[in-house]
Protein backbone atom coordinates (compact mmCIF):
# COMPACT_ATOMS: atom_id res chain seq x y z
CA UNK A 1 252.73 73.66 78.47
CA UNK A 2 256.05 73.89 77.30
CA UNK A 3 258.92 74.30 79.03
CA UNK A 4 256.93 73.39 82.57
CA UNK A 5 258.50 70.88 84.76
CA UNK A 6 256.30 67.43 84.98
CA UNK A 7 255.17 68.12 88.36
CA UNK A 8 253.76 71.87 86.95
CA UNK A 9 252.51 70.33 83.75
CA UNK A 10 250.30 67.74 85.59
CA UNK A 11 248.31 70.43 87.90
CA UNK A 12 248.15 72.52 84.51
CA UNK A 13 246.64 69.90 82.28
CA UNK A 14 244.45 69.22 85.57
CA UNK A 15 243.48 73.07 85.45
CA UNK A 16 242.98 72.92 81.55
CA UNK A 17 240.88 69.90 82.44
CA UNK A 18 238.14 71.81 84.76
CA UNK A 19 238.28 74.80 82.64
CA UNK A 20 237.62 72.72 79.69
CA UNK A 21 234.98 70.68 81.23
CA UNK A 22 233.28 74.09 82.79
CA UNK A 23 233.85 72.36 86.13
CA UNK A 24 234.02 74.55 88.98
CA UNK A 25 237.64 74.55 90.90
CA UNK A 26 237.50 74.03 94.61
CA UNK A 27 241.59 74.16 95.87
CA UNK A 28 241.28 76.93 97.60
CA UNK A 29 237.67 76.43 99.63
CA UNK A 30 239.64 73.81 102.15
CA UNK A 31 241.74 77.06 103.37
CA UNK A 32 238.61 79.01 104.03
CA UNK A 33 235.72 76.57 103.65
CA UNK A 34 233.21 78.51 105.93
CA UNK A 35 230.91 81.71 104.81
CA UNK A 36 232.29 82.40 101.19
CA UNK A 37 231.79 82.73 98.05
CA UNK A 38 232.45 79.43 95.88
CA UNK A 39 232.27 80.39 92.34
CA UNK A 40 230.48 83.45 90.33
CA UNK A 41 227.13 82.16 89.08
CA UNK A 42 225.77 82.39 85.80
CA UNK A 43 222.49 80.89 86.14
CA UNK A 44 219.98 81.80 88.91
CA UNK A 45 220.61 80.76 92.45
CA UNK A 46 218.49 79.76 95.50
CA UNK A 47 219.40 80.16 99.11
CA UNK A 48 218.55 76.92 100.96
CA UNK A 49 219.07 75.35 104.42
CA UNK A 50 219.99 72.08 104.96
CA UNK A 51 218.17 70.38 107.25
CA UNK A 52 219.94 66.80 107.70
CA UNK A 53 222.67 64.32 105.78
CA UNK A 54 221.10 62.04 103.16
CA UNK A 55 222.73 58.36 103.41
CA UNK A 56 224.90 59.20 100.15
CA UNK A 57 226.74 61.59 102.47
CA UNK A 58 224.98 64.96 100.64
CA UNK A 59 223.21 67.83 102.58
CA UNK A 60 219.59 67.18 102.06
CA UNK A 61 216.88 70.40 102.52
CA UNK A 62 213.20 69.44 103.67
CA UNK A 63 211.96 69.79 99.93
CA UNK A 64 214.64 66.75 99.04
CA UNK A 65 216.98 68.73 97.32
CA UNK A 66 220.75 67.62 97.97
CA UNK A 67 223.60 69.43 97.72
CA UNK A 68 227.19 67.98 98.66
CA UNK A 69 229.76 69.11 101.20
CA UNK A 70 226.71 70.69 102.94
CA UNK A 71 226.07 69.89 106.91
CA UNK A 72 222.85 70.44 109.17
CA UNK A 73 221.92 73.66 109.74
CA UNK A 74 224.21 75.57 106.82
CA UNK A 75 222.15 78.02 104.87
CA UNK A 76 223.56 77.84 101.11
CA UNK A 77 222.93 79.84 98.11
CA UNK A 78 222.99 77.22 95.16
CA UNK A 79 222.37 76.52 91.41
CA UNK A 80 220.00 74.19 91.37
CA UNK A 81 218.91 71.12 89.10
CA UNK A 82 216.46 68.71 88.78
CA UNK A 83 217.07 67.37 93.10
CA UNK A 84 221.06 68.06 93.33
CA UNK A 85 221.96 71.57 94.10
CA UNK A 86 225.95 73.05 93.51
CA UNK A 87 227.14 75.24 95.92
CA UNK A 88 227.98 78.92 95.16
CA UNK A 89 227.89 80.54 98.57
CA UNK A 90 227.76 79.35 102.14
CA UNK A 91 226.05 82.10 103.54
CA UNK A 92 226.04 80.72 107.20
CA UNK A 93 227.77 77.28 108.36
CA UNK A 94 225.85 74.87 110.10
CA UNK A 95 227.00 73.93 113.82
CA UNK A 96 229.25 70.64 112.76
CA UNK A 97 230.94 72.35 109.81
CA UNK A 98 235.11 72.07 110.54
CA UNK A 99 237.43 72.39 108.20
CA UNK A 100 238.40 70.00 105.69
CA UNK A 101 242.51 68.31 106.64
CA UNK A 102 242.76 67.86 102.96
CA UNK A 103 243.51 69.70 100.22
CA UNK A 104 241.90 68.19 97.54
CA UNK A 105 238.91 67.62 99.53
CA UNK A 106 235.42 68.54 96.98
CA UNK A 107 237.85 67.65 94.15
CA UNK A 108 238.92 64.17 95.32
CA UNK A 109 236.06 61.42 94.49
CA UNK A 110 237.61 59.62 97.70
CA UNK A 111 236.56 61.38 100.73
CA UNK A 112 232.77 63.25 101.04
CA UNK A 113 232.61 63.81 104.49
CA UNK A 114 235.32 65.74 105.64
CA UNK A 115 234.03 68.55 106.62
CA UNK A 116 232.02 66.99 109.60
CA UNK A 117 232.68 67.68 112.91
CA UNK A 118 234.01 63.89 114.11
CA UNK A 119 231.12 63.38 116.75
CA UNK A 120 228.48 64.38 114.56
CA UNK A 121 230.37 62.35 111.43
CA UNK A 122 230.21 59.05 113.92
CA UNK A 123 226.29 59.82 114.72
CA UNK A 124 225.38 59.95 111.20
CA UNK A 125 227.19 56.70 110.07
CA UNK A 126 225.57 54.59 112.94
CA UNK A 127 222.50 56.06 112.26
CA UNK A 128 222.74 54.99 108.42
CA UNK A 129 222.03 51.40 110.42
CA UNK A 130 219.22 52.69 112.17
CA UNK A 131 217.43 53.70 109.19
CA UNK A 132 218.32 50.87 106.92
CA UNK A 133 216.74 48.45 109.28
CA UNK A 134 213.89 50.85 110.47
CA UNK A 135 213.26 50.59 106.43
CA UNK A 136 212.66 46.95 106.72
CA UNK A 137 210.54 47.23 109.91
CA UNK A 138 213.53 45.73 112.00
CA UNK A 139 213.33 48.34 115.36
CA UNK A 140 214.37 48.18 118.58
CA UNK A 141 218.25 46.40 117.86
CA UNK A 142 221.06 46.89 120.05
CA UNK A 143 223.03 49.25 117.43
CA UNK A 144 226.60 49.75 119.12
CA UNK A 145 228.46 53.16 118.90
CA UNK A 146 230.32 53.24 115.49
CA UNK A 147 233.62 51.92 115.83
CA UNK A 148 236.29 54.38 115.02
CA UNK A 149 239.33 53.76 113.11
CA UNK A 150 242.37 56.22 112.62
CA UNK A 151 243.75 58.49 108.97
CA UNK A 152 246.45 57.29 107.37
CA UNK A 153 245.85 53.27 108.01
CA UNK A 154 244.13 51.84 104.92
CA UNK A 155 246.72 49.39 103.76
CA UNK A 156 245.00 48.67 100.67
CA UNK A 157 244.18 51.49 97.73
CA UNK A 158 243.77 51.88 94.20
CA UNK A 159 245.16 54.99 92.40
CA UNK A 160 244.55 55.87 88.72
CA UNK A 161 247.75 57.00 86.43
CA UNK A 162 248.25 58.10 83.11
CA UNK A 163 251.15 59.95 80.85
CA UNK A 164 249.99 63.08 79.14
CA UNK A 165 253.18 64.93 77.09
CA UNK A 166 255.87 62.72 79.25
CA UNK A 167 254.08 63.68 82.75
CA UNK A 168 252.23 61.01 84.73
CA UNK A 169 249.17 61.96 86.57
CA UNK A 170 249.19 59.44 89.61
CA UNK A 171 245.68 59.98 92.60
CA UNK A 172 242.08 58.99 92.53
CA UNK A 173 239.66 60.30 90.07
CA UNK A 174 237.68 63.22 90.73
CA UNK A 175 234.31 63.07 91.86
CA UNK A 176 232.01 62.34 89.42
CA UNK A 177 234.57 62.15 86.73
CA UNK A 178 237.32 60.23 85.01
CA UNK A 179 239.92 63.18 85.26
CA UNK A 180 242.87 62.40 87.92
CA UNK A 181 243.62 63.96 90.93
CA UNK A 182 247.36 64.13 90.89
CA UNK A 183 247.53 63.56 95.04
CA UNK A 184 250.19 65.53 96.83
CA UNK A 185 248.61 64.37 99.72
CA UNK A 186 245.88 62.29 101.77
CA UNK A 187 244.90 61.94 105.01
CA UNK A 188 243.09 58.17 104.63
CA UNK A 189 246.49 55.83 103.00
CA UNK A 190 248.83 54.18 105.21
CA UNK A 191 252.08 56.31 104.48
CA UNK A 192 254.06 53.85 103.30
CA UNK A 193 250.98 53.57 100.29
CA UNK A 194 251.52 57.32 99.40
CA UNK A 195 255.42 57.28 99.93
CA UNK A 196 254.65 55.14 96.65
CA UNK A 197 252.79 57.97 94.64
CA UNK A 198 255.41 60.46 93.85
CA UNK A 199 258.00 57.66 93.24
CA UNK A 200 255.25 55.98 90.58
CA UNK A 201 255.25 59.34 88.61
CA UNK A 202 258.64 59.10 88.01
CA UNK A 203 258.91 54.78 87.16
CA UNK A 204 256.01 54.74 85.34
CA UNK A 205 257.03 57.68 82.84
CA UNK A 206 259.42 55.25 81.42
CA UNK A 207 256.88 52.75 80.81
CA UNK A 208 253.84 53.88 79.85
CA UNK A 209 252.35 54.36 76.51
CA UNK A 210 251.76 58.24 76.04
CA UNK A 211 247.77 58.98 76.80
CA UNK A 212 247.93 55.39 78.48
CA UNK A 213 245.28 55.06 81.85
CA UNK A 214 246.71 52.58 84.19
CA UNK A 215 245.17 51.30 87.70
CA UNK A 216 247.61 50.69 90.15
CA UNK A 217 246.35 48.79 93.11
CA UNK A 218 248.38 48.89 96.19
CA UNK A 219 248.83 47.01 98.94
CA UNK A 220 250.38 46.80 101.94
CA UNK A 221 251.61 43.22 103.25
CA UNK A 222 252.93 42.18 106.53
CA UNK A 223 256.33 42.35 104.40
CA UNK A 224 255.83 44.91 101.94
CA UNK A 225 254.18 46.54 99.17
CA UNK A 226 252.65 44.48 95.74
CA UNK A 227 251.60 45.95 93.35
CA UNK A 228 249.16 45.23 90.69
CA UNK A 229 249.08 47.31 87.59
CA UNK A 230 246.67 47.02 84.92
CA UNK A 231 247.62 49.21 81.63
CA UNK A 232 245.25 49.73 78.81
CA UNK A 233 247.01 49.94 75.21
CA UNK A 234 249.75 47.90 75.77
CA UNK A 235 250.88 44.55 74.98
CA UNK A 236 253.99 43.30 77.38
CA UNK A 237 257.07 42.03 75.60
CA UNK A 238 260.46 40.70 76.90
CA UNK A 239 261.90 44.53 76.61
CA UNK A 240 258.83 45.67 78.68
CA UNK A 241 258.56 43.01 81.19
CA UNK A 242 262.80 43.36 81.88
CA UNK A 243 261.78 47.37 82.10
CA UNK A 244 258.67 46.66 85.07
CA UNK A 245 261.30 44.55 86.34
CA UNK A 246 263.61 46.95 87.34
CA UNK A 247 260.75 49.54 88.10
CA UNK A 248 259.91 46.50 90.83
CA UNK A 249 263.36 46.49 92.29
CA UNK A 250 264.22 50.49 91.80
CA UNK A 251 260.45 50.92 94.24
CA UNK A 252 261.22 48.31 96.80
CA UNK A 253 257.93 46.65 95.46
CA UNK A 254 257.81 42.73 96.75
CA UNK A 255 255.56 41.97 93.85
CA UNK A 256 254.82 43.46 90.67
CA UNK A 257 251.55 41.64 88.42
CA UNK A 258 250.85 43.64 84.97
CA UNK A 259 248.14 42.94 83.00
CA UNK A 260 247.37 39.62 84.81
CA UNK A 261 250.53 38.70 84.64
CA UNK A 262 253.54 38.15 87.79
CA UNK A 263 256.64 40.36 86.44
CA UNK A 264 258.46 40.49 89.34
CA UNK A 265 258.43 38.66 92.92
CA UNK A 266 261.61 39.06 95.65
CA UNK A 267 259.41 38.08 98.02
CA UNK A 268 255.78 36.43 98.26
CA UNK A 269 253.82 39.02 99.90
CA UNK A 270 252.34 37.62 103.36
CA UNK A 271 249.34 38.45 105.47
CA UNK A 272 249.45 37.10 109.41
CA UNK A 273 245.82 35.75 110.37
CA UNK A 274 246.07 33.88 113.85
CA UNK A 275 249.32 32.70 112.93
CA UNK A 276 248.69 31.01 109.65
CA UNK A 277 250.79 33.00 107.28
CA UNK A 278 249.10 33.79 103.77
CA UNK A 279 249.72 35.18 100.36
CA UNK A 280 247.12 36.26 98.77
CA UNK A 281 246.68 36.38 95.16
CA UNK A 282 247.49 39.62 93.22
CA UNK A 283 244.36 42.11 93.71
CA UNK A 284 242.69 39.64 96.29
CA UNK A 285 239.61 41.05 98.21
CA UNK A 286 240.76 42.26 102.02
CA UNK A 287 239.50 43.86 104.50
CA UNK A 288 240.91 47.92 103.72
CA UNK A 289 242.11 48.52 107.25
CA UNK A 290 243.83 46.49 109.80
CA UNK A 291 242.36 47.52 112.84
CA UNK A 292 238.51 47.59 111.44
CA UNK A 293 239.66 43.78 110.50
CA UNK A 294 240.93 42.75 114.23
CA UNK A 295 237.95 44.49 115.28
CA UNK A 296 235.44 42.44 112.87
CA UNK A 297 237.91 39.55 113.72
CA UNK A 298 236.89 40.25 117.70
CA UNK A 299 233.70 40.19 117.42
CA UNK A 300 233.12 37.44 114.86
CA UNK A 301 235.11 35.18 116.91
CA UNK A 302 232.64 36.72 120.21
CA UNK A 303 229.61 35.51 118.17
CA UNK A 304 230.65 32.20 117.54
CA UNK A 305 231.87 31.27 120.49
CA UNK A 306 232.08 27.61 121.69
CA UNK A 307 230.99 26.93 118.35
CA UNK A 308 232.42 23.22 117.26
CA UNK A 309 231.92 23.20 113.73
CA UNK A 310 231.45 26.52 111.58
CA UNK A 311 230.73 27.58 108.25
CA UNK A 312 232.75 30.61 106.78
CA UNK A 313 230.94 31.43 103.93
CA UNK A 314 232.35 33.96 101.27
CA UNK A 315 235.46 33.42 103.45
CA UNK A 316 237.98 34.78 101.02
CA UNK A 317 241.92 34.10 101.52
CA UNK A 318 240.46 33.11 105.54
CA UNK A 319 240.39 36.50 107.65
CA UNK A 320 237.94 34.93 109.75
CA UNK A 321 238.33 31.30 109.01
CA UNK A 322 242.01 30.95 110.64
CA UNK A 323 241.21 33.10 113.98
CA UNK A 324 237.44 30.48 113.82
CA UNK A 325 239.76 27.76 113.84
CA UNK A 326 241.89 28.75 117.22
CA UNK A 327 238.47 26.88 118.68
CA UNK A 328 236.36 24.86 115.84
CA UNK A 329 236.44 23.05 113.25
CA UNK A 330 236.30 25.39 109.80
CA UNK A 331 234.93 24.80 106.33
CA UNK A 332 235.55 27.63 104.13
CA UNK A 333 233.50 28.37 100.70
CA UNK A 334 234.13 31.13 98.25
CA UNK A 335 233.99 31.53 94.55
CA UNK A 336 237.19 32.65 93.49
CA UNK A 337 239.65 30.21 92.71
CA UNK A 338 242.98 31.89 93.50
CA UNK A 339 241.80 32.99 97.34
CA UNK A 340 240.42 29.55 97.98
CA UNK A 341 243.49 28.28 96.66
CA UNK A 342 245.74 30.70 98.99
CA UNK A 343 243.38 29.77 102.09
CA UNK A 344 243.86 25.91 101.24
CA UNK A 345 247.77 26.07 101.04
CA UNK A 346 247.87 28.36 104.44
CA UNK A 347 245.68 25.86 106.24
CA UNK A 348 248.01 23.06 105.16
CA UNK A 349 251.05 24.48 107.00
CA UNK A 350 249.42 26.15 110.09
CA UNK A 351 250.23 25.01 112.98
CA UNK A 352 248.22 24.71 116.09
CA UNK A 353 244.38 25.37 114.78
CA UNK A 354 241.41 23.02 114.03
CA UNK A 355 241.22 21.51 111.35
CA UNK A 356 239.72 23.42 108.02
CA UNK A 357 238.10 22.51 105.06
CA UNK A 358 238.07 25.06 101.90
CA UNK A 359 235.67 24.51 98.72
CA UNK A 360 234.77 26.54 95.71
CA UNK A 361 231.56 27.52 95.96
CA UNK A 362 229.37 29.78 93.79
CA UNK A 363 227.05 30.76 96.83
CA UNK A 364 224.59 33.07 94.93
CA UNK A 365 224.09 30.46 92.28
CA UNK A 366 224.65 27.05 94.43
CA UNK A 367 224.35 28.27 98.13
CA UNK A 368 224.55 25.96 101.05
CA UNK A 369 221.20 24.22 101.44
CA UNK A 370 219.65 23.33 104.83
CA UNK A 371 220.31 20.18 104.90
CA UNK A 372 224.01 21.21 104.45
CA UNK A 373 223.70 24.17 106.64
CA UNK A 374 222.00 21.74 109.69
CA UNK A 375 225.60 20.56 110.05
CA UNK A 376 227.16 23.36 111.43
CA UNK A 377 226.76 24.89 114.92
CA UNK A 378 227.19 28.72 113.90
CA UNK A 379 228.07 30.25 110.42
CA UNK A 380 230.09 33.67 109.63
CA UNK A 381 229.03 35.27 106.35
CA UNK A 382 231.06 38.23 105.01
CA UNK A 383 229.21 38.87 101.03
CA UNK A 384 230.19 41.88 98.89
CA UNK A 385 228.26 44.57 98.80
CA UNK A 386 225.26 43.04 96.80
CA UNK A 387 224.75 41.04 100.23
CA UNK A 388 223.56 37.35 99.81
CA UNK A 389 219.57 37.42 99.27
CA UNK A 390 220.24 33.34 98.06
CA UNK A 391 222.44 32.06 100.71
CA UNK A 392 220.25 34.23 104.02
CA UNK A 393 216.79 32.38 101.89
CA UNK A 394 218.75 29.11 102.74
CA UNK A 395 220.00 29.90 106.50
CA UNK A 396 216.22 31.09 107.23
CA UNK A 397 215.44 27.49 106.97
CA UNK A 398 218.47 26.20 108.43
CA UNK A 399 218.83 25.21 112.45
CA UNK A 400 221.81 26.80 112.31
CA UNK A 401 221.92 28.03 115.99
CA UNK A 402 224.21 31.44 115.63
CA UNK A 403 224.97 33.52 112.48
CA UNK A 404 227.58 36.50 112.46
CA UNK A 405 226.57 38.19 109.86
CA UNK A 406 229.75 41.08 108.44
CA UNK A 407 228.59 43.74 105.65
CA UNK A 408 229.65 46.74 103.92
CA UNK A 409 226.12 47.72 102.81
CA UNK A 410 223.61 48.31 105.60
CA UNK A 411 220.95 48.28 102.82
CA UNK A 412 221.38 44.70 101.79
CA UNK A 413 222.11 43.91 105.50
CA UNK A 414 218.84 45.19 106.38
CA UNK A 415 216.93 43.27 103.41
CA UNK A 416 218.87 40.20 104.14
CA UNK A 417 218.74 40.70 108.01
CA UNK A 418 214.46 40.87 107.46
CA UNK A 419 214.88 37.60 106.18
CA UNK A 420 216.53 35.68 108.19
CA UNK A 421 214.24 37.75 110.86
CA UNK A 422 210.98 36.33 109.17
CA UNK A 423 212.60 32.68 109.36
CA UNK A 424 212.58 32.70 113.51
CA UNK A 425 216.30 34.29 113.72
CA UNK A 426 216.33 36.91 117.05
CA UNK A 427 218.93 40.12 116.01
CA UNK A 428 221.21 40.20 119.06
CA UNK A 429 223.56 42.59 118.24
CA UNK A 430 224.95 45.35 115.20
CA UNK A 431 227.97 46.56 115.75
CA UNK A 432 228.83 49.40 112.99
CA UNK A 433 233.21 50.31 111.89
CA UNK A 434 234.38 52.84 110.02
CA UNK A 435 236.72 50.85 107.81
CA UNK A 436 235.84 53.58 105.20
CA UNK A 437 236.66 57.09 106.56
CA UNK A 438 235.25 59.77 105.62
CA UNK A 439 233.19 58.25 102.92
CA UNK A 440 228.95 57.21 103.07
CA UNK A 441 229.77 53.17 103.20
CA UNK A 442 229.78 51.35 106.83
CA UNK A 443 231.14 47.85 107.68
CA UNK A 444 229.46 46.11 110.15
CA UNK A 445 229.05 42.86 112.05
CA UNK A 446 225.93 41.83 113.30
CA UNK A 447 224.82 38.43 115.30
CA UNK A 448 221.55 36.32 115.16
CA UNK A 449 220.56 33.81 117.25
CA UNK A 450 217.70 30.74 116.71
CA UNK A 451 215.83 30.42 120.02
């Protein structure tokens, strides 16, 4: 690849990479992604339909096979193995089938779901909620429309980067793969998040070890952009930390962390939750998108309310416990030092809100107990995705009188919803978001109420 310009050298190596890999290349299907022909097959075919979307976001036939970027009602002609199917013709599109905005769409691991028509798209993730608690013998709940949210506003993202022969590679991986998508563009990223991409290619060529993978997570404070970079095969020294440095200033970036530690800060990024103004650590867990965060912040707040004294449990940096505390008293629990930390110092110098509490707290080795839990009038529990079988075993018992329950995994919802179900709770309310466009996962809020 001599004698290419970095920009050229990148999409060749990416080329070389599929070619190499005997991995089928898709950049041109988003211009005519309709009835076509994909890729020449060398193995037998079959021609299926596709009767419905499974809840990994792949077309699924009435024999079980699934084959991705498929939609109800598209009859395919596909290679076939084992139950996954690859697509070499679409020989008639299904009803919902639109046109992918992307261009790396199929290539990107990011986005699965493009290429379903919006109304149908919504459907299918609020009935992912259906059948999750259908699963668990949980029928006839108030499940709310999905609650939309628009492209381009995820203020939080983590692109993969490395330098191949002095070009830097900077996107997500591709799906099902560790090879990089170098982005040129993407429809799901607040702007000012890919503004960041083609200026990275450029910083981090001076930095980074040749054949070095780095992660780059992004976000997107009320003040500005910090940065959190995490480089395999290299130790920092003073010359490298004064060189990340001035890559911080040259980008704008508020604060730069590298391999766990801060290299630069102008600023101490700052998040605004109900007025309390905090900083979370470097590569804190937040909610991905502002507006699916006032909107779980809305209806959290709904759940509780007139609520004197709640429990926010796996409460974070405080997304919900400073908005809780507008109108109760708060005591916040998570396990992670640094956010409980940040939440702690914010509640400190807030003015005008209850007063609040924060703890660390293991809660899937030491959860609350009843006789802990009997001291609260409502709790909010927001667990990662592995959902909180420990802590809901605990609440069942509890008189804990309302629970507002948020999730990004309707599957552990449902198993810890059936749960708190069997210990005399009453599902009021689910209320799905679509803080993760285009992709299978759902966020959700959901309320339960002891008669």
């Amino acid at each position: 690849m001599a004698g290419l310009d970095p920009a050229t050298q990148g999409h060749a190596l990416r080329l070389r990479h599929w070619v190499a890999g005997s991995r089928f290349a898709w950049p041109a299907m988003t211009d005519r992604f309709d009835t076509m022909t994909i890729y020449d097959s060398i193995t037998p075919t079959r021609t299926l339909d596709i009767l419905r979307i499974g809840h990994k976001g792949d077309g699924e036939t009435a024999d079980g096979i699934y084959v991705p970027f498929t939609v109800p009602g598209d009859k395919v002609t596909v290679e076939v193995e084992g139950e996954r199917g690859r697509i070499v013709q679409i020989v008639e599109p299904g009803p919902t089938r639109v046109k992918p905005l992307c261009q790396h769409f199929v290539i990107c691991g990011g986005c699965a779901l493009q290429h379903v028509e919006t109304t149908a798209y919504h459907d299918w993730k609020r009935d992912q909620v259906v059948q999750a608690l259908s699963q668990r013998g949980i029928t006839g709940i108030d499940v709310a429309p999905l609650v939309a949210v628009a492209p381009r506003t995820r203020r939080r993202a983590v692109f993969t980067a490395r330098l191949v022969n002095g070009a830097v590679m900077v996107g997500f991986q591709e799906r099902g793969s560790h090879f990089i998508v170098d982005m040129a563009e993407c429809h799901v990223v607040h702007p000012d998040l890919f503004a960041l991409v083609p200026r990275l290619r450029e910083a981090l060529a001076d930095v980074l070890p040749e054949q070095a993978r780095a992660e780059v997570d992004v976000m997107r404070a009320g003040n500005g952009l910090d940065v959190v970079l995490g480089v395999g095969r290299m130790t920092l020294d003073g010359a490298l930390r004064t060189r990340f440095a001035d890559m911080a200033g040259k980008l704008g970036i508020i604060r730069l962390t590298v391999n766990g530690e801060l290299v630069a800060q102008s600023e101490a990024p700052v998040l605004d939750w109900a007025g309390a103004k905090v900083t979370p650590p470097p590569g804190a867990f937040l909610q991905a998108v502002p507006d699916a965060e006032a909107a779980l912040q809305t209806l959290v707040t709904a759940a509780v309310g007139n609520a004197k004294r709640v429990a926010d449990l796996f409460a974070g940096c405080g997304a919900f416990t400073f908005p809780l505390a507008r109108h109760a008293a708060v005591a916040a629990y998570d396990s992670e030092t640094a956010s409980i930390e940040a939440l702690a110092v914010a509640a400190r110098n807030a003015k005008g809100l209850k007063p609040i509490t924060a703890e660390r707290r293991d809660l899937f080795r030491r959860p609350l107990l009843k006789h802990e839990l009997d001291t609260f009038d409502a709790v909010v529990i927001d667990p990662p995705r592995a959902g909180a079988k420990a802590q809901c075993e605990q609440l069942a018992t509890s008189k804990v009188k309302t629970i507002a329950a948020v999730s990004c995994n309707s599957t552990t919802f449902a198993r810890d919803a059936r749960t708190l179900i069997d210990g005399g709770y009453t599902l009021k309310s689910v209320t799905p978001i679509d803080q993760f466009l285009w992709s299978p996962h759902i966020e959700l809020v959901a309320v339960f109420e002891r008669s």
